[in-house]
C-alpha atoms as a PDB file:
ATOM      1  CA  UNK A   1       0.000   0.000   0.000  1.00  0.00           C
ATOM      2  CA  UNK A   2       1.087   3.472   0.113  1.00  0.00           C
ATOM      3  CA  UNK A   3       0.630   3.997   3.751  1.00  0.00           C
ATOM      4  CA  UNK A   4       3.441   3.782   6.673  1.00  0.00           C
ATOM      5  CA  UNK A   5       1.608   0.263   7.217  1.00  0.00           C
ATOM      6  CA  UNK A   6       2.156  -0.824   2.910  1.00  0.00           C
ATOM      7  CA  UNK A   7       3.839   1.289   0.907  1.00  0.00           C
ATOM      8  CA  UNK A   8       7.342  -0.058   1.561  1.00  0.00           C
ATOM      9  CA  UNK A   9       7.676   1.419   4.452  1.00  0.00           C
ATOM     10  CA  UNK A  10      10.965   1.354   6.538  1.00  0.00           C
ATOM     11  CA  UNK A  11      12.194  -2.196   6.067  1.00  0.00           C
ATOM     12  CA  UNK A  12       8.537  -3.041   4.135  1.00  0.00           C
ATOM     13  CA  UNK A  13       8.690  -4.818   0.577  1.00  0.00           C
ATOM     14  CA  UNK A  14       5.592  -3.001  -0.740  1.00  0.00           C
ATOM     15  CA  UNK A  15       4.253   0.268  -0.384  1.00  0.00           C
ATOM     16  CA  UNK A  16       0.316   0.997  -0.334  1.00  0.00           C
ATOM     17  CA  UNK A  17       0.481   4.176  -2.081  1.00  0.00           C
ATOM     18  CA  UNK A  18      -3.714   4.621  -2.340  1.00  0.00           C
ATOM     19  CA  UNK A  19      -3.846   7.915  -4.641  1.00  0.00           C
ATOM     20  CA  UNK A  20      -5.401  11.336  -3.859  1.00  0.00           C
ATOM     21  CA  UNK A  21      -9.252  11.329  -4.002  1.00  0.00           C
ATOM     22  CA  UNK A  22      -9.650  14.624  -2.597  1.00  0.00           C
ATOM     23  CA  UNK A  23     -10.858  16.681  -5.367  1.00  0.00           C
ATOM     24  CA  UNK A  24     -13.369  14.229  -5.863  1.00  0.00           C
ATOM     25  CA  UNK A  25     -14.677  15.017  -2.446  1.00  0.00           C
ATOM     26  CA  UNK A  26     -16.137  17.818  -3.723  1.00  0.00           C
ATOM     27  CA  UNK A  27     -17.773  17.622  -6.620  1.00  0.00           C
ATOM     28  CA  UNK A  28     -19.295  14.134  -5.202  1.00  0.00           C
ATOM     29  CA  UNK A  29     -22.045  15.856  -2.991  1.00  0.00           C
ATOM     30  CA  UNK A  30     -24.302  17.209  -6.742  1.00  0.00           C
ATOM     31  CA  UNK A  31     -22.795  14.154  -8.800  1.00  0.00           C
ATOM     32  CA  UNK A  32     -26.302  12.122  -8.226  1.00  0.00           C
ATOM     33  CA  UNK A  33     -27.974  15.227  -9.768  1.00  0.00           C
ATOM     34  CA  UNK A  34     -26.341  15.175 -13.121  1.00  0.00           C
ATOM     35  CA  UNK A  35     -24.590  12.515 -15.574  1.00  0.00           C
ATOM     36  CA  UNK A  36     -21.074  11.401 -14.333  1.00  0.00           C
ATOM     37  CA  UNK A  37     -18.251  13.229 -16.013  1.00  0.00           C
ATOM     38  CA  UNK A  38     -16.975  11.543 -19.414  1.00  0.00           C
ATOM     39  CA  UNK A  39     -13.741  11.495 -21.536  1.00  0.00           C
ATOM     40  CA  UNK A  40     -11.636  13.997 -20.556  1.00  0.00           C
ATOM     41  CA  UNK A  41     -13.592  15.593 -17.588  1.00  0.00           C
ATOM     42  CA  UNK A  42     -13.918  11.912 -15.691  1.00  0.00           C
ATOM     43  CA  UNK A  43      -9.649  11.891 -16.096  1.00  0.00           C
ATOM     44  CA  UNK A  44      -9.502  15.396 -14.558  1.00  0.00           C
ATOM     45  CA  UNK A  45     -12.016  13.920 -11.794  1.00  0.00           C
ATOM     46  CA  UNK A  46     -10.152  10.841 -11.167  1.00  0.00           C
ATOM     47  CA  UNK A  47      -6.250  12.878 -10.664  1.00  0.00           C
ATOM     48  CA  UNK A  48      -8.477  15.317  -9.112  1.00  0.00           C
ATOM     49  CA  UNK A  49      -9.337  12.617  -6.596  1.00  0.00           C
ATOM     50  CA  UNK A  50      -5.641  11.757  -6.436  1.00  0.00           C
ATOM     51  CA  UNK A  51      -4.707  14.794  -5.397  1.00  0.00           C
ATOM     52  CA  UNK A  52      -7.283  15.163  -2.856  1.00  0.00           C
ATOM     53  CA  UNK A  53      -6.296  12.034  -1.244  1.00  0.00           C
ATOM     54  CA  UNK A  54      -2.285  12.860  -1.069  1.00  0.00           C
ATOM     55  CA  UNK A  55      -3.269  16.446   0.340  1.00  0.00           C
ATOM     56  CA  UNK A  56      -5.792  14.635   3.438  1.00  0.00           C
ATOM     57  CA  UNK A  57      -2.715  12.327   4.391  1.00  0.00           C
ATOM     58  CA  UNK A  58      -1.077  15.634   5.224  1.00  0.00           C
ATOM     59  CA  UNK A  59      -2.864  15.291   8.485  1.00  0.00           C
ATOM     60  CA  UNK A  60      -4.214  11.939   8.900  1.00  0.00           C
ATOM     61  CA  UNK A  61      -2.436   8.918   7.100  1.00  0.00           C
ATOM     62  CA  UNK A  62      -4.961   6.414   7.942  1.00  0.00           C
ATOM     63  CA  UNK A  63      -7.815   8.759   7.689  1.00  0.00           C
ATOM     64  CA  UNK A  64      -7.438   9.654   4.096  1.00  0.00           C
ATOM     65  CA  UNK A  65      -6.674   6.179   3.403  1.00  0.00           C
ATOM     66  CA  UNK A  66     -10.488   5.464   5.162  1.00  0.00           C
ATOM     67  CA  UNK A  67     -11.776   8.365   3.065  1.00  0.00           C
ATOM     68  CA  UNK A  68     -10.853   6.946   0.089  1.00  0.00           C
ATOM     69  CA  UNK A  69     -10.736   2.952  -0.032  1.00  0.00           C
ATOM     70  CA  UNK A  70     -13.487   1.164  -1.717  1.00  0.00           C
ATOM     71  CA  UNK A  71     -15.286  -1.173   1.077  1.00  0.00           C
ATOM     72  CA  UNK A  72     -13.873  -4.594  -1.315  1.00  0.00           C
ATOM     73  CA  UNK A  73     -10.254  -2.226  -1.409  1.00  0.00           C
ATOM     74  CA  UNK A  74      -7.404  -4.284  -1.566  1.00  0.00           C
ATOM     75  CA  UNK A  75      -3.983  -3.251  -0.417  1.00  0.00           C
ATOM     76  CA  UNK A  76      -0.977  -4.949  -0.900  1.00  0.00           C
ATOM     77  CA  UNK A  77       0.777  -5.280   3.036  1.00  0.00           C
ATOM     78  CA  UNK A  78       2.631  -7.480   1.565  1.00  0.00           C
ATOM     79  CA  UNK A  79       0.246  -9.904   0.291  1.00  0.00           C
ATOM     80  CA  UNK A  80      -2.929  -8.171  -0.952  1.00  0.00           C
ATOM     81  CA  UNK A  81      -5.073  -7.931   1.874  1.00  0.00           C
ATOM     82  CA  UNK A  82      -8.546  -6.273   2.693  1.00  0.00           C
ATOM     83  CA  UNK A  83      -7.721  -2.299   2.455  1.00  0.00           C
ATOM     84  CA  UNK A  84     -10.141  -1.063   5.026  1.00  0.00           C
ATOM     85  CA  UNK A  85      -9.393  -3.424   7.796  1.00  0.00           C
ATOM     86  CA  UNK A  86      -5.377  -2.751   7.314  1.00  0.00           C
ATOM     87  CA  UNK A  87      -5.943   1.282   7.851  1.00  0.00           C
ATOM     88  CA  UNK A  88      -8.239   0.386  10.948  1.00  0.00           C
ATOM     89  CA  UNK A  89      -5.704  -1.191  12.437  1.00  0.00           C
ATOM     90  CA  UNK A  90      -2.702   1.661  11.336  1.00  0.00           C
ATOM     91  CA  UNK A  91      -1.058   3.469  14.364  1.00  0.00           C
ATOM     92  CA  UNK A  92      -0.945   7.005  14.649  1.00  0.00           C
ATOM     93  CA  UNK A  93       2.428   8.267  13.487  1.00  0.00           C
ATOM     94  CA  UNK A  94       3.799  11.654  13.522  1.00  0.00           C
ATOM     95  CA  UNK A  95       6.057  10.711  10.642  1.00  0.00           C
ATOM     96  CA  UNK A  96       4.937  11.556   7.447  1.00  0.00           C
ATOM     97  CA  UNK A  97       4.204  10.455   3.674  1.00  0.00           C
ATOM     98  CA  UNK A  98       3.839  12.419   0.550  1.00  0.00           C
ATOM     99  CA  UNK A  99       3.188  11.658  -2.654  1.00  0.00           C
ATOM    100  CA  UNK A 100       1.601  13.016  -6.331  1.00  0.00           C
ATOM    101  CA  UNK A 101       0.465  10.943  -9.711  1.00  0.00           C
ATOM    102  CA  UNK A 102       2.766  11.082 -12.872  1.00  0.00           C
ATOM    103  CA  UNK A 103       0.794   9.053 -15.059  1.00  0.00           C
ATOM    104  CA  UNK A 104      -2.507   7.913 -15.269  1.00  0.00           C
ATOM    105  CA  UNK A 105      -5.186   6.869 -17.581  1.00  0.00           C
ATOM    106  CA  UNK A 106      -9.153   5.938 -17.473  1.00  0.00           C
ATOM    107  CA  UNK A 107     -10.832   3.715 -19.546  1.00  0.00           C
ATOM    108  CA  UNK A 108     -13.595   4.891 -22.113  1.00  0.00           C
ATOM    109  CA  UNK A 109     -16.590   4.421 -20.845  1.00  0.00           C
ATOM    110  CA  UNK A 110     -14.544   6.386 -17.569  1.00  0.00           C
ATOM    111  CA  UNK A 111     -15.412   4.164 -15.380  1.00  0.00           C
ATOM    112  CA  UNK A 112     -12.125   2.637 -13.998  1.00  0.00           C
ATOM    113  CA  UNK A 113      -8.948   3.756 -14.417  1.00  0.00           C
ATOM    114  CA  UNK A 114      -5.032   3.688 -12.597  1.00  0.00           C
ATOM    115  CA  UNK A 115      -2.493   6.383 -11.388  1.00  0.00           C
ATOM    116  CA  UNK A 116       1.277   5.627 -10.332  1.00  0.00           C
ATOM    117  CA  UNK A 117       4.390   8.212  -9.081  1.00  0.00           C
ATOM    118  CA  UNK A 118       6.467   8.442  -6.760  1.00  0.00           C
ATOM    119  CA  UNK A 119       6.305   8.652  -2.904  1.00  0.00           C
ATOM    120  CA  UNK A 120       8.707   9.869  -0.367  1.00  0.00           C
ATOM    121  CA  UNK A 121       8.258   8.787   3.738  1.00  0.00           C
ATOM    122  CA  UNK A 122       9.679  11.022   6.397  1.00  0.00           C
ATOM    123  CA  UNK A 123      10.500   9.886   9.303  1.00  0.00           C
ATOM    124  CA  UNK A 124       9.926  12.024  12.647  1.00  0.00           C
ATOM    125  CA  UNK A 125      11.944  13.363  14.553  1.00  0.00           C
ATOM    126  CA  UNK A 126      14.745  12.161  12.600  1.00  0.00           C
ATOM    127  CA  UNK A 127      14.422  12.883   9.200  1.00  0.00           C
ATOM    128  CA  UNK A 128      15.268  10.174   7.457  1.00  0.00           C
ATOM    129  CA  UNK A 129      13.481   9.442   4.241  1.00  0.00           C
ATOM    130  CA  UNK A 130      12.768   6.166   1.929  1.00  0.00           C
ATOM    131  CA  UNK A 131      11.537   6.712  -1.214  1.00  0.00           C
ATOM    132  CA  UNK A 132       9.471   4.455  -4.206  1.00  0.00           C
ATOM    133  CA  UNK A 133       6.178   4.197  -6.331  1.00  0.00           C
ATOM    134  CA  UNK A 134       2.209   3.253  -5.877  1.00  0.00           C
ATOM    135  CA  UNK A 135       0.706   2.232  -8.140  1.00  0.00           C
ATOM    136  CA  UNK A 136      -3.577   2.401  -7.183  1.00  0.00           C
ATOM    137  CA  UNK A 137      -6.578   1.309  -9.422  1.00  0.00           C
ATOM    138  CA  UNK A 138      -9.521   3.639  -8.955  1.00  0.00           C
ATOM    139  CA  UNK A 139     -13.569   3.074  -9.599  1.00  0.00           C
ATOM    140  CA  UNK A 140     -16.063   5.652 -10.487  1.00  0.00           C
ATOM    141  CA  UNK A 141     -19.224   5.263  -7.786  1.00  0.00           C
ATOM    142  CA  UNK A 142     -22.712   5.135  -9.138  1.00  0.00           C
ATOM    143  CA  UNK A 143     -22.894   8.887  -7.100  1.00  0.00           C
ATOM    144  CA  UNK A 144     -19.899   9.783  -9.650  1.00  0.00           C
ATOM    145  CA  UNK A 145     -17.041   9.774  -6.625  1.00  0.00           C
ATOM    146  CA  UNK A 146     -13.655   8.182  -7.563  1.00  0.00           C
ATOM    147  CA  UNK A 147     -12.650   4.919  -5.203  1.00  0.00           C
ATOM    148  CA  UNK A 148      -9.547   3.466  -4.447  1.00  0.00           C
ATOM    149  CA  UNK A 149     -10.096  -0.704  -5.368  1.00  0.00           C
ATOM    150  CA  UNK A 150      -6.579  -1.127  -4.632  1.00  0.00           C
ATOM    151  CA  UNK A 151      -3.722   0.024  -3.607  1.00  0.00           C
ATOM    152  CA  UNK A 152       0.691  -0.856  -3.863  1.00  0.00           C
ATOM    153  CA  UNK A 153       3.823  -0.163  -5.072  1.00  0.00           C
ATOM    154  CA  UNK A 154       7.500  -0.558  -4.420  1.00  0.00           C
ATOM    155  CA  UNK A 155      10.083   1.012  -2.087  1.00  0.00           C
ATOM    156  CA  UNK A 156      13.679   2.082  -3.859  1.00  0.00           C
ATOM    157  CA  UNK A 157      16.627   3.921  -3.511  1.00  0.00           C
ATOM    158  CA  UNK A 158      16.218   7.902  -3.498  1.00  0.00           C
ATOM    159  CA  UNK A 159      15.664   8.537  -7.886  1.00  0.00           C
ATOM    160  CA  UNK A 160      18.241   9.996  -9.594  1.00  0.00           C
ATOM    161  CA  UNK A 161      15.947  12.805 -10.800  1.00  0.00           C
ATOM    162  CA  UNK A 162      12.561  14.370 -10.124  1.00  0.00           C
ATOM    163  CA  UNK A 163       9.545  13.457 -12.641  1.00  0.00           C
ATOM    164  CA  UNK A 164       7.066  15.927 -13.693  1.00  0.00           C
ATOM    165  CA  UNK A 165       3.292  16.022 -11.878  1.00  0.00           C
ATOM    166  CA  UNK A 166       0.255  14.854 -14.099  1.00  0.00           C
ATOM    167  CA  UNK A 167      -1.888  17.839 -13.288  1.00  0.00           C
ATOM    168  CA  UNK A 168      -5.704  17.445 -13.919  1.00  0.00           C
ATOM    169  CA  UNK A 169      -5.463  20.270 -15.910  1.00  0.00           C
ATOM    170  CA  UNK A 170      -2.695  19.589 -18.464  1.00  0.00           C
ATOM    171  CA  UNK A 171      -3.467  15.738 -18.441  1.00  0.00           C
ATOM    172  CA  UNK A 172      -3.119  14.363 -22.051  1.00  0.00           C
ATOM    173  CA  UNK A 173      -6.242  12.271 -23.120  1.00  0.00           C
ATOM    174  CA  UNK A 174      -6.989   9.917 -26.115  1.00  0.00           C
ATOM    175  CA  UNK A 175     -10.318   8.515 -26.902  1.00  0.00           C
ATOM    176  CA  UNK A 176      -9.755   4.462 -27.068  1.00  0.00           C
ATOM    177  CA  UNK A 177     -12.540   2.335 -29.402  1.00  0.00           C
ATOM    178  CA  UNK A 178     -13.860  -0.194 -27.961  1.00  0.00           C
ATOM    179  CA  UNK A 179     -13.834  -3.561 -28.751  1.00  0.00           C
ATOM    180  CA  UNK A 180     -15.937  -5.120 -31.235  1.00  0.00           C
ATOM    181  CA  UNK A 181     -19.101  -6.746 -29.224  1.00  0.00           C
ATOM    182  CA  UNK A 182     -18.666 -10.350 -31.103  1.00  0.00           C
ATOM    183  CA  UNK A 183     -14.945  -9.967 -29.190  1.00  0.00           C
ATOM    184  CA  UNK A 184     -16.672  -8.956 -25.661  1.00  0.00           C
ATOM    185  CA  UNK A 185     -18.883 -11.367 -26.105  1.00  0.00           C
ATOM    186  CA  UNK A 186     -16.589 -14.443 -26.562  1.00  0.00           C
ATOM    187  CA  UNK A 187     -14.504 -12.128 -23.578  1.00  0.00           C
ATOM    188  CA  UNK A 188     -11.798 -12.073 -25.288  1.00  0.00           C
ATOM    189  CA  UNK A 189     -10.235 -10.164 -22.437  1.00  0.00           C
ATOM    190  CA  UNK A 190     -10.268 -12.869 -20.074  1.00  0.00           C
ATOM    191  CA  UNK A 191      -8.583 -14.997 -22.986  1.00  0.00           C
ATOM    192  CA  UNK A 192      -5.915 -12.617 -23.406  1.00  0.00           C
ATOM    193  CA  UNK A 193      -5.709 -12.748 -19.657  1.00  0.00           C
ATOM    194  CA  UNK A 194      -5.747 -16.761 -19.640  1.00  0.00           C
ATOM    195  CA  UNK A 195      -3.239 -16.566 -22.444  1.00  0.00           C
ATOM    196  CA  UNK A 196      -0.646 -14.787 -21.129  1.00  0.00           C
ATOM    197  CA  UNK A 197      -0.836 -16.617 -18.002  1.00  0.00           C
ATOM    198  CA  UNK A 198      -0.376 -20.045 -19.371  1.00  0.00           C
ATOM    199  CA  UNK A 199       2.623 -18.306 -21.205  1.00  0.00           C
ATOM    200  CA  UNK A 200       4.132 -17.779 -18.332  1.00  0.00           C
ATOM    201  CA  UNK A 201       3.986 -20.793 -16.801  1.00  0.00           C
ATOM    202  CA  UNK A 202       5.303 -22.775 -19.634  1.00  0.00           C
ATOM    203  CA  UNK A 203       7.915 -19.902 -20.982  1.00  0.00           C
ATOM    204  CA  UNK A 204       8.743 -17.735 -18.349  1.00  0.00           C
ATOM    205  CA  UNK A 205       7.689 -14.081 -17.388  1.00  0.00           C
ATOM    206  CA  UNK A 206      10.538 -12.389 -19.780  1.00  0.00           C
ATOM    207  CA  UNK A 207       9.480 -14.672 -23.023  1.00  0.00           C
ATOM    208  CA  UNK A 208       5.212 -13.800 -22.291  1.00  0.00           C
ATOM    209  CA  UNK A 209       5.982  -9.957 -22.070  1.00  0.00           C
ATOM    210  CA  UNK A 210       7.649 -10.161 -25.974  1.00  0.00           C
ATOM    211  CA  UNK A 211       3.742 -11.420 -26.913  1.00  0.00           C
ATOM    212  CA  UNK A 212       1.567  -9.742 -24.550  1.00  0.00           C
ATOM    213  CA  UNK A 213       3.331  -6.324 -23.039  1.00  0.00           C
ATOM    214  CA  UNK A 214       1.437  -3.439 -24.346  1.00  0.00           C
ATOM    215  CA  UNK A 215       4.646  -2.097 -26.599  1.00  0.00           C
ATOM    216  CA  UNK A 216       3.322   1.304 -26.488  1.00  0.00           C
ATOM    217  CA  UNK A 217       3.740   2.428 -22.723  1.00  0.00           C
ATOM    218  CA  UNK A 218       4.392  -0.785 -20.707  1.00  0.00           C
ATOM    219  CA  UNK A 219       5.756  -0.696 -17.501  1.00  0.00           C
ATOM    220  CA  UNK A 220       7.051  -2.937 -15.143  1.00  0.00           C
ATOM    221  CA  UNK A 221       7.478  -2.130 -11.263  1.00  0.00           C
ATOM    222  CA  UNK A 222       9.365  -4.248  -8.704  1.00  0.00           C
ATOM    223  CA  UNK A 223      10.820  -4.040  -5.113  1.00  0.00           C
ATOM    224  CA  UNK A 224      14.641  -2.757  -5.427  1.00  0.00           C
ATOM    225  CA  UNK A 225      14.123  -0.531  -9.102  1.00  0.00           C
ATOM    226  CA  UNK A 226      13.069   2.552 -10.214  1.00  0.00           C
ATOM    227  CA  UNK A 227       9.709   1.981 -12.902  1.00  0.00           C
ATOM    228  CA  UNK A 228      11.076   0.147 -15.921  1.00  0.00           C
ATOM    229  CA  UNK A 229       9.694   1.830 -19.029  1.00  0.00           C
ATOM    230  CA  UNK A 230       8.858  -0.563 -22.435  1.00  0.00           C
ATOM    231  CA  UNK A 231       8.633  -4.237 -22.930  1.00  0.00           C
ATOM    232  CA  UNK A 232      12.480  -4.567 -24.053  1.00  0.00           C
ATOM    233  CA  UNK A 233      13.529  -2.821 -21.001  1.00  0.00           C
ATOM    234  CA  UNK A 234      11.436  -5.397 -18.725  1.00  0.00           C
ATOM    235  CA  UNK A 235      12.277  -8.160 -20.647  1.00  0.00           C
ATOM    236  CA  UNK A 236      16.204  -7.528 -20.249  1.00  0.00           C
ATOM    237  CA  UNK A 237      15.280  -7.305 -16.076  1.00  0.00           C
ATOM    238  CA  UNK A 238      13.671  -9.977 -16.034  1.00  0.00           C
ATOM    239  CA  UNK A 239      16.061 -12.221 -17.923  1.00  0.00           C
ATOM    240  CA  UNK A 240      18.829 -11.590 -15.619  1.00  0.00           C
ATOM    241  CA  UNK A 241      16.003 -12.002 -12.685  1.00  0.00           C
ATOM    242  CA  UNK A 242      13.810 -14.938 -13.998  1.00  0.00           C
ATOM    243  CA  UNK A 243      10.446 -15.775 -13.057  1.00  0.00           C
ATOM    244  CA  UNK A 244       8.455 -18.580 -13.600  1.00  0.00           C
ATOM    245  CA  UNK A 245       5.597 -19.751 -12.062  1.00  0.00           C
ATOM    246  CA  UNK A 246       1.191 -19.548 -11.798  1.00  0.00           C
ATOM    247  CA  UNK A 247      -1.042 -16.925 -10.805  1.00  0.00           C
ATOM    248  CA  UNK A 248      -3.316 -16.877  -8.098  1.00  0.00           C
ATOM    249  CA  UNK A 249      -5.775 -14.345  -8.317  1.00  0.00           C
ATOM    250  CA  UNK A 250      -7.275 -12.858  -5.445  1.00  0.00           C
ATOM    251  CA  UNK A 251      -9.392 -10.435  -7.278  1.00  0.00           C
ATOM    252  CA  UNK A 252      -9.991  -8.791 -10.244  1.00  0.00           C
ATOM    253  CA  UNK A 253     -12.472  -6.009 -11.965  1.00  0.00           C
ATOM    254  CA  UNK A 254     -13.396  -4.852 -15.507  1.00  0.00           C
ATOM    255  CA  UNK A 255     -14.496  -1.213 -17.185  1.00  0.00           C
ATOM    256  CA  UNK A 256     -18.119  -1.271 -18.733  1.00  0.00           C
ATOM    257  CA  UNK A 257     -16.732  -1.160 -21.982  1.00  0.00           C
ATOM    258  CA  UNK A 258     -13.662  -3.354 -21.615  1.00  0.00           C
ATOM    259  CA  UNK A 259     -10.890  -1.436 -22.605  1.00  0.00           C
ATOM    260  CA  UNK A 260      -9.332  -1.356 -19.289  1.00  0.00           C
ATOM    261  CA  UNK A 261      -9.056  -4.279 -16.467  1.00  0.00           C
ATOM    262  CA  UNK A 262      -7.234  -5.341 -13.765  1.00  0.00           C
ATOM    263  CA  UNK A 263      -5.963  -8.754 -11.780  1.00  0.00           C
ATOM    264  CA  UNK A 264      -4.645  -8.486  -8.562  1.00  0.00           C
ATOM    265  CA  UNK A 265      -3.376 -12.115  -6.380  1.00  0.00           C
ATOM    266  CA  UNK A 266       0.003 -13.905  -5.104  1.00  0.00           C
ATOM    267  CA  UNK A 267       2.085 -15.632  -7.647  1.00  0.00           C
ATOM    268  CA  UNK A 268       3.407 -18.885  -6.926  1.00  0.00           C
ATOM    269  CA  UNK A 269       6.337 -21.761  -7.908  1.00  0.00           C
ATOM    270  CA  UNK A 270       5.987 -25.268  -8.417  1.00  0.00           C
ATOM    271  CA  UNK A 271       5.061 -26.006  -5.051  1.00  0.00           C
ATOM    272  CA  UNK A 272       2.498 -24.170  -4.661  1.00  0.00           C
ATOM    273  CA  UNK A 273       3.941 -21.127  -2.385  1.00  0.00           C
ATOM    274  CA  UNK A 274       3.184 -17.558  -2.795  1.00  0.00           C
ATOM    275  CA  UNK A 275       6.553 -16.218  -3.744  1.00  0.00           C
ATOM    276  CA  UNK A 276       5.531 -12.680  -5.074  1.00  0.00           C
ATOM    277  CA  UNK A 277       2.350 -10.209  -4.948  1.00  0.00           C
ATOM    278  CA  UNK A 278       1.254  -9.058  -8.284  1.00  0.00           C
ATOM    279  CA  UNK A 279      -0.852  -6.694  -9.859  1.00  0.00           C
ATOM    280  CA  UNK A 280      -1.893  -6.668 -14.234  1.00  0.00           C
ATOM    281  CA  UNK A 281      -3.467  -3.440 -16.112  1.00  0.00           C
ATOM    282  CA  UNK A 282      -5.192  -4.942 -19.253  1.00  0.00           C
ATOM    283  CA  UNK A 283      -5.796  -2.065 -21.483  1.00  0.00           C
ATOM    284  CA  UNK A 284      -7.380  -2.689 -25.542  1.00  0.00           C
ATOM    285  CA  UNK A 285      -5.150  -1.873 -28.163  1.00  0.00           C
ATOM    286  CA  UNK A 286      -7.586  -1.127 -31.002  1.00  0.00           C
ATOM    287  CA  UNK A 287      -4.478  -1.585 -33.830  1.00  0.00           C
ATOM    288  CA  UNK A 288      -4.216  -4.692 -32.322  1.00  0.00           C
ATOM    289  CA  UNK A 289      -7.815  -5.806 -32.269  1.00  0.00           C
ATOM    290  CA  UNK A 290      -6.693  -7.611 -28.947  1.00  0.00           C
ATOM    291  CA  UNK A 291      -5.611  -6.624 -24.966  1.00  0.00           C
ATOM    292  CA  UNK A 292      -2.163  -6.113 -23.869  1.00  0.00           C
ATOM    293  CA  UNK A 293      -0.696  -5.567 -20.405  1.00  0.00           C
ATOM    294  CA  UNK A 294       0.079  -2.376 -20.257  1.00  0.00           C
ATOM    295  CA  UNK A 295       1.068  -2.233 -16.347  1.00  0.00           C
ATOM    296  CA  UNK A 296       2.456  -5.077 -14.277  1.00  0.00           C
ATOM    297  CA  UNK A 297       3.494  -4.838 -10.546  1.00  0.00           C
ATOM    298  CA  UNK A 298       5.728  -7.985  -9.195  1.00  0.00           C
ATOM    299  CA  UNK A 299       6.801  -7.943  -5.593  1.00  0.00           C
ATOM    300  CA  UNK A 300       9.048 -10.472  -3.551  1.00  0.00           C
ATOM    301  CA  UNK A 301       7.308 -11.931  -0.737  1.00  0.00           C
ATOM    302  CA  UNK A 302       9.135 -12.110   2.505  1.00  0.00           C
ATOM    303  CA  UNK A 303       9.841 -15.477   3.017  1.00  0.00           C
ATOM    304  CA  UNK A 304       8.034 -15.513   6.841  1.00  0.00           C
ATOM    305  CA  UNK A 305       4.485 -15.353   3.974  1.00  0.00           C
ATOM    306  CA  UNK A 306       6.020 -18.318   1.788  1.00  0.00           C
END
């Protein structure tokens, strides 16, 4: 999670980093009067939300966190775990945790949709700092309010430079077509989903992403590294760190239209032990006529959870 209590904090392999919903807050309360906010608008809304989030953890960690998550939230502490019940349980803390989207997209029919930047913990009194990325899936309410469905992300060495904020207002936005319906209808997603995880299994994570990354803008997170930009890039990580294994899914969700989904579980070796937490970002590629990955999240489990 992005929290003290899940994003990576001090000594933690994953960071909960839940993103700002606060400007949501807002325009939430007349949302039921009028049609939900669409294509460009419903982005502004979601990093709006983003925002609004990162700005309540300014005083309350946990409380934002409560303000935000979805009641069926997941958070990844390490494993993914029920969101609400971990931020129940959070301490107070004095220290504190900061953080601001640099990318983000929705999906077309702007119902669902993902943000990811960096964080930076501070701890009190002494100052010291750790430093990674969340990475948090978001889902318009049927009152129009963006919620967190999940929340993680990785803990790193302090970056080497600074990336730029996605502000709401400067956000770039493309319309995606949807998928044919005779495609939806034989969810083709799912295949894709299916497809790439069998590929895996049988030919290793490095060997799948060459067939299934989305080549445009894939990225790949992990515990220990900075975001890896493109499917090349990942691929040359992941050869000299292989992975093998199945996929356990723990939960999973869908736009109206398709174009955007996402798989969240524990992914496990030949004996059957949970030996990493994972999260996929399934977004349509309309030049393709298919699905690629266009996000993936893959983070060591301690071995105390194997």
């Amino acid at each position: 999670m992005r929290s003290p209590e899940r994003r990576a904090w001090p000594g933690g392999a994953a960071v909960l980093w839940t993103a700002l919903g606060g400007l949501a807050l807002g325009a939430a309360a007349g949302a039921a009067e009028a049609a939900c906010p669409t294509g460009r608008a419903a982005l502004q809304a979601m990093l709006a939300s983003e925002y609004a989030f990162a700005e309540q953890a300014q005083t309350s960690v946990s409380g934002a966190f409560l303000a935000f998550l979805a009641d069926d939230s997941l958070v990844l502490n390490p494993a993914p775990q029920p969101g609400r019940a971990v931020y129940q349980a959070a301490k107070n803390s004095a220290d504190r945790l900061e953080w601001y989207p640099s990318i983000g997209d929705i999906s077309s029919s702007a119902d669902l949709g993902f943000t990811s930047g960096p964080w930076v913990y501070t701890a009190v009194p002494s100052g010291k700092q750790y430093y990674g990325h969340f990475l948090t899936v978001w889902k318009r309410s049927a009152e129009c309010r963006w919620r967190v469905e999940f929340d993680g992300g990785t803990s790193h060495a302090a970056p080497s430079s600074v990336e730029s904020k996605l502000l709401p207002e400067h956000a770039p936005f493309r319309t995606i077509a949807g998928p044919p319906p005779v495609l939806v209808a034989r969810d083709g997603l799912g295949q894709a989903l299916s497809d790439f995880q069998s590929a895996v299994q049988r030919d290793g994570l490095a060997s799948a992403l060459s067939t299934y990354g989305h080549r445009a803008d894939f990225r790949f997170y992990t515990d220990g590294q900075t975001p890896i930009d493109g499917v090349a890039a990942a691929r040359s990580y992941l050869n000299a760190h292989a992975v093998a294994g199945a996929w356990k899914e723990a939960a999973h969700g869908r736009s109206a239209d398709s174009t955007l989904m996402y798989s969240v579980g524990e992914f496990t070796d030949s004996s059957d032990q949970s030996t990493h937490a994972y999260v996929q970002i399934w977004q349509y590629d309309p030049k393709a006529t298919n699905w690629g990955l266009r996000v993936l999240l893959l983070n060591p489990l301690p071995r105390t959870h194997q």
